[in-house]
Protein backbone atom coordinates (compact mmCIF):
# COMPACT_ATOMS: atom_id res chain seq x y z
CA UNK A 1 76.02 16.97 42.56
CA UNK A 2 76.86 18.55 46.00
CA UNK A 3 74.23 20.26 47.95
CA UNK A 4 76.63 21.62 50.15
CA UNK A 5 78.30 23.61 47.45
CA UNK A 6 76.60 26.77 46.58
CA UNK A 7 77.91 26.93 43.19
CA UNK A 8 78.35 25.26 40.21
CA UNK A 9 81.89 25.03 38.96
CA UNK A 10 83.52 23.24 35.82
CA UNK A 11 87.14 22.34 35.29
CA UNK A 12 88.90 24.50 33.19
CA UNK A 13 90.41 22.18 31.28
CA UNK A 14 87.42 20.68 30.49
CA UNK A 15 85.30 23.51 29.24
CA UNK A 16 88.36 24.88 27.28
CA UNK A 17 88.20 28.49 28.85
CA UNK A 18 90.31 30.94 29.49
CA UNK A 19 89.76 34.26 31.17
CA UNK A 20 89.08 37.88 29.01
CA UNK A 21 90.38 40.45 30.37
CA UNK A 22 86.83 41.46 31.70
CA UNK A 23 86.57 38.57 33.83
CA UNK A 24 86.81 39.31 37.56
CA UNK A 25 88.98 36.58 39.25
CA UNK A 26 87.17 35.80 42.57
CA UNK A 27 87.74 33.06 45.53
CA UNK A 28 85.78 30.36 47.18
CA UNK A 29 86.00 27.89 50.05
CA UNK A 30 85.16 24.83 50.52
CA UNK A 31 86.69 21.26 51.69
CA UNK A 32 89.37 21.05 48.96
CA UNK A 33 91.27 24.57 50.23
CA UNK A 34 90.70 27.95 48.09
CA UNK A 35 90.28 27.89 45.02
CA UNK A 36 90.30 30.70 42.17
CA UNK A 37 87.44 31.26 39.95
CA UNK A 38 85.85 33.59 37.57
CA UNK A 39 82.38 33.58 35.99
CA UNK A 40 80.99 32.42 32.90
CA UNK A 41 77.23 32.66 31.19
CA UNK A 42 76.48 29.13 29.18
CA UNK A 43 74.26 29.36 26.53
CA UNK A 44 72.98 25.51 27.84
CA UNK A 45 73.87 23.61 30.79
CA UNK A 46 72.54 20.13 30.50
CA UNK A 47 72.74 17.21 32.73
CA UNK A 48 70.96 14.13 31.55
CA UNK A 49 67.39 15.20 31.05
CA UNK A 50 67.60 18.42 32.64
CA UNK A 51 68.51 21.62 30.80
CA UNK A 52 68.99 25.58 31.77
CA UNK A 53 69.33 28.25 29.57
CA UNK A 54 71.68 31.15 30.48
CA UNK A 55 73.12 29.49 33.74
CA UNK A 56 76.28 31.51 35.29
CA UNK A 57 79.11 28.81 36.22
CA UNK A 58 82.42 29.41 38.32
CA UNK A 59 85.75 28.50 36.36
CA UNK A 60 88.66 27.01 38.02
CA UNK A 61 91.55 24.81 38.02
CA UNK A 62 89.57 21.85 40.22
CA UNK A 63 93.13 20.77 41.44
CA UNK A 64 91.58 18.41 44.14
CA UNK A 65 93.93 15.49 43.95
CA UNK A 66 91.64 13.69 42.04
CA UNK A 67 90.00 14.02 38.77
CA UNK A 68 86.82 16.34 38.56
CA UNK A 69 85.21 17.66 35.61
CA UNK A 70 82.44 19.60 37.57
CA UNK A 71 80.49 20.15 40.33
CA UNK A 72 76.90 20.61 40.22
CA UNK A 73 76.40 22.58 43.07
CA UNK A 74 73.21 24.18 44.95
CA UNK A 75 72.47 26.65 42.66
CA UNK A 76 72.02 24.45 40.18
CA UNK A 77 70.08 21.92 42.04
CA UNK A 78 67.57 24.66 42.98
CA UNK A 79 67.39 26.39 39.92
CA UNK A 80 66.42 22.91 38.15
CA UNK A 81 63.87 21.97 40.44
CA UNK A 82 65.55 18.86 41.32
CA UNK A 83 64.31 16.27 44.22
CA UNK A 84 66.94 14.42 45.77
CA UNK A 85 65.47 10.92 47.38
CA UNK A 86 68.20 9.86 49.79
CA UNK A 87 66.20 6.26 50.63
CA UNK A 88 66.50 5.42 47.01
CA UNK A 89 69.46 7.31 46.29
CA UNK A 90 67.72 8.53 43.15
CA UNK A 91 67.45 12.52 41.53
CA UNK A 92 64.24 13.61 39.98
């Protein structure tokens, strides 16, 4: 989870997804540099006991130098209704 990101985006390689030739190839910023992304509807996002239905996700190569399969990012922190408790370092 980052609260700093505003988006949720999964590795490529990990979702298995390519781009149709509908998808609209897009950019975002953050620490690691650029990166290039398109959009994708899930069915299901789930994340331990949490679940959304029909939750739009950015798709990129993640090339960070380091492994990442995801990152949950603001949207889906909000959309969730999750509580972060920093003192206990705990997500609800």
């Amino acid at each position: 989870m980052d609260t700093g990101s505003a988006g949720t985006i999964f590795n490529a390689n990990v979702v298995g997804q390519v781009p149709e030739s509908e998808d609209v190839v897009d950019s975002i910023r953050g620490v690691g540099g650029i990166e290039y992304v398109y959009a994708k509807n899930f069915d299901l996002i789930y994340f331990d006991d949490v679940s959304l239905d029909n939750f739009q996700v950015e798709i990129g190569s993640m090339d960070y130098g380091m492994e990442i399969d995801s990152i949950l990012g603001f949207d889906f922190i909000q959309a969730a209704g999750l509580i972060i408790d920093s003192a206990k370092l705990r997500v609800y």
